[in-house]
N, C-alpha and C. Protein backbone atom coordinates (compact mmCIF):
# COMPACT_ATOMS: atom_id res chain seq x y z
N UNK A 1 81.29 58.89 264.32
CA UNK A 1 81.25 58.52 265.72
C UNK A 1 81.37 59.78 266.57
N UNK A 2 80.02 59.78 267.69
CA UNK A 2 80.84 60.92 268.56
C UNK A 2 80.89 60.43 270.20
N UNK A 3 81.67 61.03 270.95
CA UNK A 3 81.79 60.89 272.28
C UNK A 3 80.43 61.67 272.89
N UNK A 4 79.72 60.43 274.14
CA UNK A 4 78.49 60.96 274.56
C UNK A 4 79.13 61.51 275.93
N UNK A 5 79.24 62.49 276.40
CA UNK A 5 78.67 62.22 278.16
C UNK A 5 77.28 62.28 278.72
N UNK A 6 77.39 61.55 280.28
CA UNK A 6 76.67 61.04 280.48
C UNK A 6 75.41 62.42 280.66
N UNK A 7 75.75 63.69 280.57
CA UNK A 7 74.80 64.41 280.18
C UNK A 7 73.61 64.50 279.21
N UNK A 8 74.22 63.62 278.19
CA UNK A 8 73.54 63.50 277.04
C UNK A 8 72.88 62.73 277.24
N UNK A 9 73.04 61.21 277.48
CA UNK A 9 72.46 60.44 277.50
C UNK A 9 71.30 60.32 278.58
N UNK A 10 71.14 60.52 279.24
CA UNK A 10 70.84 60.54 279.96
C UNK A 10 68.32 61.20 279.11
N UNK A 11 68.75 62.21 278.49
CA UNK A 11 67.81 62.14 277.69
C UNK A 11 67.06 61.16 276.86
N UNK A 12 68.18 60.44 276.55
CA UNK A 12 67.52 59.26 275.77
C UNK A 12 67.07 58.35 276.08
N UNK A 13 66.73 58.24 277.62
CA UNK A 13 66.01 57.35 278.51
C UNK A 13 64.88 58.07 279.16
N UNK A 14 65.04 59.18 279.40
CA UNK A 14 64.01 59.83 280.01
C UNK A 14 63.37 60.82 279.30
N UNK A 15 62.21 61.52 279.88
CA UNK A 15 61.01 62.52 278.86
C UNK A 15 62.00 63.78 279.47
N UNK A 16 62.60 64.68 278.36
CA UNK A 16 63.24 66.42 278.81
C UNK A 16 62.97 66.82 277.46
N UNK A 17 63.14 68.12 277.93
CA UNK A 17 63.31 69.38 276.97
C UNK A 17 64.15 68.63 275.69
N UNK A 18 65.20 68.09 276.29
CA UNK A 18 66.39 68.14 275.20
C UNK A 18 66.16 66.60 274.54
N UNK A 19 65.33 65.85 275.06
CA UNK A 19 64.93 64.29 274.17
C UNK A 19 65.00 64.37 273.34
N UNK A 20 64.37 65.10 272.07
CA UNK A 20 64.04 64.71 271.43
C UNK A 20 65.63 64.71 269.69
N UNK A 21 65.89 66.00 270.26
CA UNK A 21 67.50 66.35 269.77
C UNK A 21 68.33 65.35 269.91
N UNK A 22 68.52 65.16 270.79
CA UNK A 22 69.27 63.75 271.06
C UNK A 22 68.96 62.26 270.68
N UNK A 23 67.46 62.36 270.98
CA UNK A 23 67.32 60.86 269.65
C UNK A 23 67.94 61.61 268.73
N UNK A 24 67.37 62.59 267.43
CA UNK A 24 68.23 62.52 266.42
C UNK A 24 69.29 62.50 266.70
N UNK A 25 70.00 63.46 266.92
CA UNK A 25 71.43 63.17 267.42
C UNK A 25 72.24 61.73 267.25
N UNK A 26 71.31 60.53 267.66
CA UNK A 26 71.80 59.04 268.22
C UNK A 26 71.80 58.72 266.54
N UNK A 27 70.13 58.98 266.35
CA UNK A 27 69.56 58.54 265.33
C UNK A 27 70.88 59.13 263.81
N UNK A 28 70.95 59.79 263.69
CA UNK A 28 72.15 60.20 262.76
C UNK A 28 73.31 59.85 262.59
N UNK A 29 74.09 59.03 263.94
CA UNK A 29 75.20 58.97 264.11
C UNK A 29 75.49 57.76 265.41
N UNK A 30 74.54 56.43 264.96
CA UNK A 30 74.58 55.72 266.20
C UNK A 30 76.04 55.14 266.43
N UNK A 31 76.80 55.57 266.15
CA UNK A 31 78.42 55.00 266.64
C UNK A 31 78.25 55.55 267.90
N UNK A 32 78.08 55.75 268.85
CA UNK A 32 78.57 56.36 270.07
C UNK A 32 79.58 55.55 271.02
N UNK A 33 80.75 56.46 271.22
CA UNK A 33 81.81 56.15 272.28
C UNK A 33 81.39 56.97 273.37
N UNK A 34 81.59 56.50 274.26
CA UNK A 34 81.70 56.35 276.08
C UNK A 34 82.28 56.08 276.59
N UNK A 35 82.65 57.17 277.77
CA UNK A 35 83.89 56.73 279.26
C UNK A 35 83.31 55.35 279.88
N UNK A 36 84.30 54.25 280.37
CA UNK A 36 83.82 53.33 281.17
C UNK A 36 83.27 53.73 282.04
N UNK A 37 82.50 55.08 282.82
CA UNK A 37 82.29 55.01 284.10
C UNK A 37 80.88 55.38 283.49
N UNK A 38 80.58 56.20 282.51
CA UNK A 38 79.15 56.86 282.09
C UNK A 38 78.15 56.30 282.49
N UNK A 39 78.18 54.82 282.18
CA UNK A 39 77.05 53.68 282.57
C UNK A 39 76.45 54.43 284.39
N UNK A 40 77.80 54.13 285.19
CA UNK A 40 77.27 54.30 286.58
C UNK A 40 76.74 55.32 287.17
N UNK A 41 77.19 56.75 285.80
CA UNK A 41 76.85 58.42 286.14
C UNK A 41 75.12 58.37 285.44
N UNK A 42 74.94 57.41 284.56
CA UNK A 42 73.70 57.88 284.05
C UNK A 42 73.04 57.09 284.72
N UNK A 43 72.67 55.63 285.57
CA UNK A 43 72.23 55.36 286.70
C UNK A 43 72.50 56.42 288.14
N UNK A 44 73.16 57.02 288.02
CA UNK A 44 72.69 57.46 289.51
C UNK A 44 72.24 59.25 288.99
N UNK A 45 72.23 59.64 288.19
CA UNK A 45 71.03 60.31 287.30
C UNK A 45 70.02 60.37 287.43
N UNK A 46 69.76 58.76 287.07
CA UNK A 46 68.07 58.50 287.04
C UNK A 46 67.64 58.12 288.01
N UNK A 47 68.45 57.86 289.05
CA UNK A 47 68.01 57.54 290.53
C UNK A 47 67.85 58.82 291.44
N UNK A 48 68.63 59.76 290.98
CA UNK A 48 68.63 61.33 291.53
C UNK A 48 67.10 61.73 290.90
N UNK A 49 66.74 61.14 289.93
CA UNK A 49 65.41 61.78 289.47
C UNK A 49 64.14 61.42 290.25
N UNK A 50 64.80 59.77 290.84
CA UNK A 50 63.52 59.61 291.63
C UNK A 50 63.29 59.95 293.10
N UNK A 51 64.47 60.47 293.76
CA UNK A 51 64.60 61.43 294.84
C UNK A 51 64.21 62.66 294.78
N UNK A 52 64.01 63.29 293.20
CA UNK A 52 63.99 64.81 293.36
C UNK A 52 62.10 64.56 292.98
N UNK A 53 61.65 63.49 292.73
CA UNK A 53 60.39 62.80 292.30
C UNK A 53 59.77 63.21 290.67
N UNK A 54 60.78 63.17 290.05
CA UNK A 54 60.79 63.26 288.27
C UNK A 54 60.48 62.05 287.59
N UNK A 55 60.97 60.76 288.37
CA UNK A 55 60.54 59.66 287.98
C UNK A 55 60.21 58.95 289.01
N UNK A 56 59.42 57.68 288.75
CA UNK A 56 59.01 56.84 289.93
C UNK A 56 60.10 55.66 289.51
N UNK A 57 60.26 55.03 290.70
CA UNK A 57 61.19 53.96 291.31
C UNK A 57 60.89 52.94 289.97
N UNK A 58 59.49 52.13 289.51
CA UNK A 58 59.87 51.64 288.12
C UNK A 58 60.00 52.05 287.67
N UNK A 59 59.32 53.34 287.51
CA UNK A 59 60.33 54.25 285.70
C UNK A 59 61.77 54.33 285.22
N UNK A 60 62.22 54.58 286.48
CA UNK A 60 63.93 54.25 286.64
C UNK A 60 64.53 52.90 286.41
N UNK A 61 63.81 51.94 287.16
CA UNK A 61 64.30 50.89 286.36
C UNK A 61 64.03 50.29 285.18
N UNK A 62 62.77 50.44 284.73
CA UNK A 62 62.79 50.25 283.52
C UNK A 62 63.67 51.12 282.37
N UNK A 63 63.90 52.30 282.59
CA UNK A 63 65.36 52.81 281.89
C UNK A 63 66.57 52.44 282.12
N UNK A 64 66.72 51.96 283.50
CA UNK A 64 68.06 51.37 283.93
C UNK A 64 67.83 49.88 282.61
N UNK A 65 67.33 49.39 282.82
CA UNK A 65 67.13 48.66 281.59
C UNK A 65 67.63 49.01 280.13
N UNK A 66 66.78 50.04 279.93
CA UNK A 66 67.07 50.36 278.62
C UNK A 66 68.89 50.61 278.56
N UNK A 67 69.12 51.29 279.55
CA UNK A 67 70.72 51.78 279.83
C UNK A 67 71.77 50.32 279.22
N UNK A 68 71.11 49.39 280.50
CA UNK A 68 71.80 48.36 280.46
C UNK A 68 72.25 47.67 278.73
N UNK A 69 70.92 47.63 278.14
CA UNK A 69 70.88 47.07 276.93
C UNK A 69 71.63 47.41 276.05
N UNK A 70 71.30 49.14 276.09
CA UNK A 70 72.30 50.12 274.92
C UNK A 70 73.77 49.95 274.92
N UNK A 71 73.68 50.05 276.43
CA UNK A 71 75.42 49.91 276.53
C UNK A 71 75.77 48.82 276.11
N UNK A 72 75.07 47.21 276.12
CA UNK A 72 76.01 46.05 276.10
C UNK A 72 76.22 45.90 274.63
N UNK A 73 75.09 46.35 273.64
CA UNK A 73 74.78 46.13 272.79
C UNK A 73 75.19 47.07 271.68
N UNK A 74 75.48 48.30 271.98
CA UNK A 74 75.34 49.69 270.60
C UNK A 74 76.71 50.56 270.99
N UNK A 75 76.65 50.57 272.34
CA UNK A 75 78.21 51.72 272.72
C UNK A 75 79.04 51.00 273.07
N UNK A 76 80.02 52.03 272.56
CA UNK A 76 81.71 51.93 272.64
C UNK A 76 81.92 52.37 273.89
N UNK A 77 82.65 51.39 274.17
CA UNK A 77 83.66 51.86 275.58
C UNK A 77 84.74 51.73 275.74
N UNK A 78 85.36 53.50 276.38
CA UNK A 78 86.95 53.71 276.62
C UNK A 78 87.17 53.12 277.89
N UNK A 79 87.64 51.99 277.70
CA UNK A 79 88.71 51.35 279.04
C UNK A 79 89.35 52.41 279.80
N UNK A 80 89.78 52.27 281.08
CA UNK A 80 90.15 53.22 282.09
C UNK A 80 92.04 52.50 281.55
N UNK A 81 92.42 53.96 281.66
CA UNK A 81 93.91 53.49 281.24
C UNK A 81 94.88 54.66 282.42
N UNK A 82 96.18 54.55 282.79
CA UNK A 82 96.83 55.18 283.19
C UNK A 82 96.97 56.27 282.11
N UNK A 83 97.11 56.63 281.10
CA UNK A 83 97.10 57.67 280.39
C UNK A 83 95.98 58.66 280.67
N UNK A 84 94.72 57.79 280.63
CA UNK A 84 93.72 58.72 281.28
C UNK A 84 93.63 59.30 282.12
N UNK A 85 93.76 58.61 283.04
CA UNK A 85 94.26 59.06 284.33
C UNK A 85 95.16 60.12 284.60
N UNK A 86 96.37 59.95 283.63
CA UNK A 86 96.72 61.07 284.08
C UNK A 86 96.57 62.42 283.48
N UNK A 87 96.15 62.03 282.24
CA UNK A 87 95.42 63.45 281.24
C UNK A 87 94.07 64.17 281.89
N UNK A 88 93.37 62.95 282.69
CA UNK A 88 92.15 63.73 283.68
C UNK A 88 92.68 65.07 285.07
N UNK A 89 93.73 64.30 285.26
CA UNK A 89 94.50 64.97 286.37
C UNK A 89 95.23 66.65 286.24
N UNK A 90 95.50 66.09 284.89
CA UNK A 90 96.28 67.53 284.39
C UNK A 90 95.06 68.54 283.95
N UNK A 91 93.78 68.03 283.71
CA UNK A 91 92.92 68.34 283.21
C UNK A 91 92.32 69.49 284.32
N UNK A 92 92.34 68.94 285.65
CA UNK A 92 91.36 69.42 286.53
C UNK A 92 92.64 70.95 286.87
N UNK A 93 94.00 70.55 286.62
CA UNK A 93 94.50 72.14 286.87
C UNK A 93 94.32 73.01 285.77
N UNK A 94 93.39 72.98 284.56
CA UNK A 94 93.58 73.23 283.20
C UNK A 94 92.14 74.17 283.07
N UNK A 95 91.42 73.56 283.81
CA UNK A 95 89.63 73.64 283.65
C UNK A 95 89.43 73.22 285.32
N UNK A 96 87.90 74.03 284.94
CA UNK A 96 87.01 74.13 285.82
C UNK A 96 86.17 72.99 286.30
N UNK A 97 86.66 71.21 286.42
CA UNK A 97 86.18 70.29 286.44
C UNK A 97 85.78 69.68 287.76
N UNK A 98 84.73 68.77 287.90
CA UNK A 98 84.83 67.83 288.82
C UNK A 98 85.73 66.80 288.21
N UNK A 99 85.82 65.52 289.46
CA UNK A 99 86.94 64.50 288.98
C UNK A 99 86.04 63.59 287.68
N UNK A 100 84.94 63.22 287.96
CA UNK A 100 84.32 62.44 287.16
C UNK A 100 84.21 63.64 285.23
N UNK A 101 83.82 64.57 285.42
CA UNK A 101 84.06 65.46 284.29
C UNK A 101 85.49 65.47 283.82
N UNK A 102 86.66 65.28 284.83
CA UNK A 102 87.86 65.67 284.17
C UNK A 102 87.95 64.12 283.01
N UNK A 103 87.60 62.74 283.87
CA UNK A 103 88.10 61.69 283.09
C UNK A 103 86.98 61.43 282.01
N UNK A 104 85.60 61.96 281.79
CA UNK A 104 84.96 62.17 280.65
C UNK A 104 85.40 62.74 279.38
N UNK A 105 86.44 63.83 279.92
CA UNK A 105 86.71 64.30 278.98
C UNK A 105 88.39 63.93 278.45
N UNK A 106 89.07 63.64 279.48
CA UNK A 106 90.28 62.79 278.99
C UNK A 106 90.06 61.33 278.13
N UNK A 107 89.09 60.62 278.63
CA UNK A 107 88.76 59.57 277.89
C UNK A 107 88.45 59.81 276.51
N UNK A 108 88.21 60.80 276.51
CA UNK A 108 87.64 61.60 274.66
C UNK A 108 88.90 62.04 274.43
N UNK A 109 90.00 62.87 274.48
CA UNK A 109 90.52 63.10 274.18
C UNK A 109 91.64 62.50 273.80
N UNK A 110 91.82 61.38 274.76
CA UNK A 110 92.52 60.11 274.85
C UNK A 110 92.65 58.94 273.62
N UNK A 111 91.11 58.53 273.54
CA UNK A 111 90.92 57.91 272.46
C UNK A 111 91.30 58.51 270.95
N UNK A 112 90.91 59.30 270.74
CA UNK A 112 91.38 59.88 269.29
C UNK A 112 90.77 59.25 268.48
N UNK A 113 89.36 58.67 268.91
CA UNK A 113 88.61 58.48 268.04
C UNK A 113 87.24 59.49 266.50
N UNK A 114 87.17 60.33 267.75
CA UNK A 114 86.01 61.42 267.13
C UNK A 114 86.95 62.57 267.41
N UNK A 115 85.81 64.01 267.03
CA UNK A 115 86.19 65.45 267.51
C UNK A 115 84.80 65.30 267.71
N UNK A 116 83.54 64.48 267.73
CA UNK A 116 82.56 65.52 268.47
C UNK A 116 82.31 64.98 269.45
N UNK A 117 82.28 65.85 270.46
CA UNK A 117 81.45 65.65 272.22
C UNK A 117 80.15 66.10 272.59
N UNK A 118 79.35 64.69 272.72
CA UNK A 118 78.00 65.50 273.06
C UNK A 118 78.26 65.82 274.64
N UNK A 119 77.07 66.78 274.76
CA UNK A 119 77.01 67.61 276.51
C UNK A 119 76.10 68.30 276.70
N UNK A 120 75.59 68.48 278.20
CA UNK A 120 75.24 69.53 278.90
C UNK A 120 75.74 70.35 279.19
N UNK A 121 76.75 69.49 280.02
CA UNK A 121 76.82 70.01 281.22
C UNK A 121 77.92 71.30 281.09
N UNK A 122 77.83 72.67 281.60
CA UNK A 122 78.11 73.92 281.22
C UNK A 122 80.13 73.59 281.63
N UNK A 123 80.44 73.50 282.58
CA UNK A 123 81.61 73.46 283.27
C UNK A 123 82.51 72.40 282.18
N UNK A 124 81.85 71.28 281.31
CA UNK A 124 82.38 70.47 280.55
C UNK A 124 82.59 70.58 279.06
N UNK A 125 81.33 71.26 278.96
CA UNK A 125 81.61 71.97 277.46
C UNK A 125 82.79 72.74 277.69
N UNK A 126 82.34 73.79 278.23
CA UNK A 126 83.41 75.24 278.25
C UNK A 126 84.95 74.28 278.05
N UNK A 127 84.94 73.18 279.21
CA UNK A 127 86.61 72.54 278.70
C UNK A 127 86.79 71.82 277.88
N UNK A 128 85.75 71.21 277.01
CA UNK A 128 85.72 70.81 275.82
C UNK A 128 86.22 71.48 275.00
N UNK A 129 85.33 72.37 274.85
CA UNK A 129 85.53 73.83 273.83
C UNK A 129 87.24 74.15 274.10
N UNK A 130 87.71 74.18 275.39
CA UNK A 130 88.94 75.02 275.10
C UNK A 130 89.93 73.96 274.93
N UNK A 131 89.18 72.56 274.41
CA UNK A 131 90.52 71.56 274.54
C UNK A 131 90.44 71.19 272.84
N UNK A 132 89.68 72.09 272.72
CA UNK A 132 89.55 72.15 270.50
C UNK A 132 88.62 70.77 269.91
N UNK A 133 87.38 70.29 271.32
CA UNK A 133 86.60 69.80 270.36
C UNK A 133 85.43 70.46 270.12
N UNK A 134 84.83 69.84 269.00
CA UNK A 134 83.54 70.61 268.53
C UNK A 134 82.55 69.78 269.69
N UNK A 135 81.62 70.56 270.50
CA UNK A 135 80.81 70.15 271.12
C UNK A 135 79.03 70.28 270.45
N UNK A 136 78.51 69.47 270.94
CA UNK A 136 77.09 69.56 270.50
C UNK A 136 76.19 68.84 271.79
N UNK A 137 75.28 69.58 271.93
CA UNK A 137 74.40 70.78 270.31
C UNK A 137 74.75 72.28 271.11
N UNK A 138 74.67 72.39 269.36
CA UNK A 138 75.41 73.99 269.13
C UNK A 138 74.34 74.86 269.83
C-alpha cells in the first residue's frame, strides 16, 4: 500500500509527462491510501486545468467521473481526526508547507499504514523526505 497525494493522482486522469509512471505505479500496487480531502484537491486541479485551457469543461468532467468512481470504489481513506490535525499543525512549523500539504502529509504519517508517499509536489516531498518516508518516484 502506498499513500497518494493529490499530486499524483491527479495524472491518472489526465494526459502528462508523468501518466504514464503512475499508471504503473497504481498498476503495481493498487492499495492506495488517501487524505479525506485529496478527492476535493484533485477536482479543483482539473478544473484549474480548464481555466489555464489544458482541458475542456467535458474533459474535466468526464475525469471528475473517473475521480469519483476510483475513490468510491479502489481508495482508502484517512478520516480527518484531531490527531491529524494537530500533527498537520506542528508540521507547518517543521517544513515548508501549505495548510492543505501539511494535513496530506500528517494523514500519512498518522495512519501508519505504508512508508511510501507518492508526489510532486517539491515543498512536500522535501517534508516527506525529512519526516523519514520513502517518496516516489525516485
Amino acid at each position: 500500500m502506498r499513500f497518494w497525494d493529490a499530486s499524483a493522482i491527479v495524472p491518472l486522469f489526465t494526459q502528462e509527462a508523468t501518466s504514464s509512471d503512475m499508471i504503473r505505479l497504481e498498476v503495481a500496487d493498487p492499495s492506495v491510501l488517501v487524505w479525506w480531502g485529496t478527492r476535493v484537491e484533485v477536482k479543483a486541479a482539473l478544473f484549474r486545468k480548464v481555466l489555464t485551457r489544458h482541458l475542456t469543461h467535458t474533459q474535466a468532467l468526464v475525469a471528475i467521473a473517473q475521480v469519483e468512481a476510483r475513490f468510491e470504489a479502489l481508495y482508502i481513506e484517512v478520516e480527518p481526526t484531531v490527531a491529524i490535525r494537530d500533527r498537520a499543525e506542528a508540521l507547518l512549523s517543521a517544513h515548508d508547507l501549505r495548510a492543505a500539504d501539511s494535513l496530506q502529509l500528517a494523514a500519512f504519517l498518522e495512519s501508519g499504514l505504508c512508508q511510501e508517499f507518492v508526489c510532486f509536489d517539491h515543498r512536500l516531498r522535501n517534508a516527506a523526505l525529512a519526516e523519514g518516508a520513502m517518496v516516489l518516484p525516485t
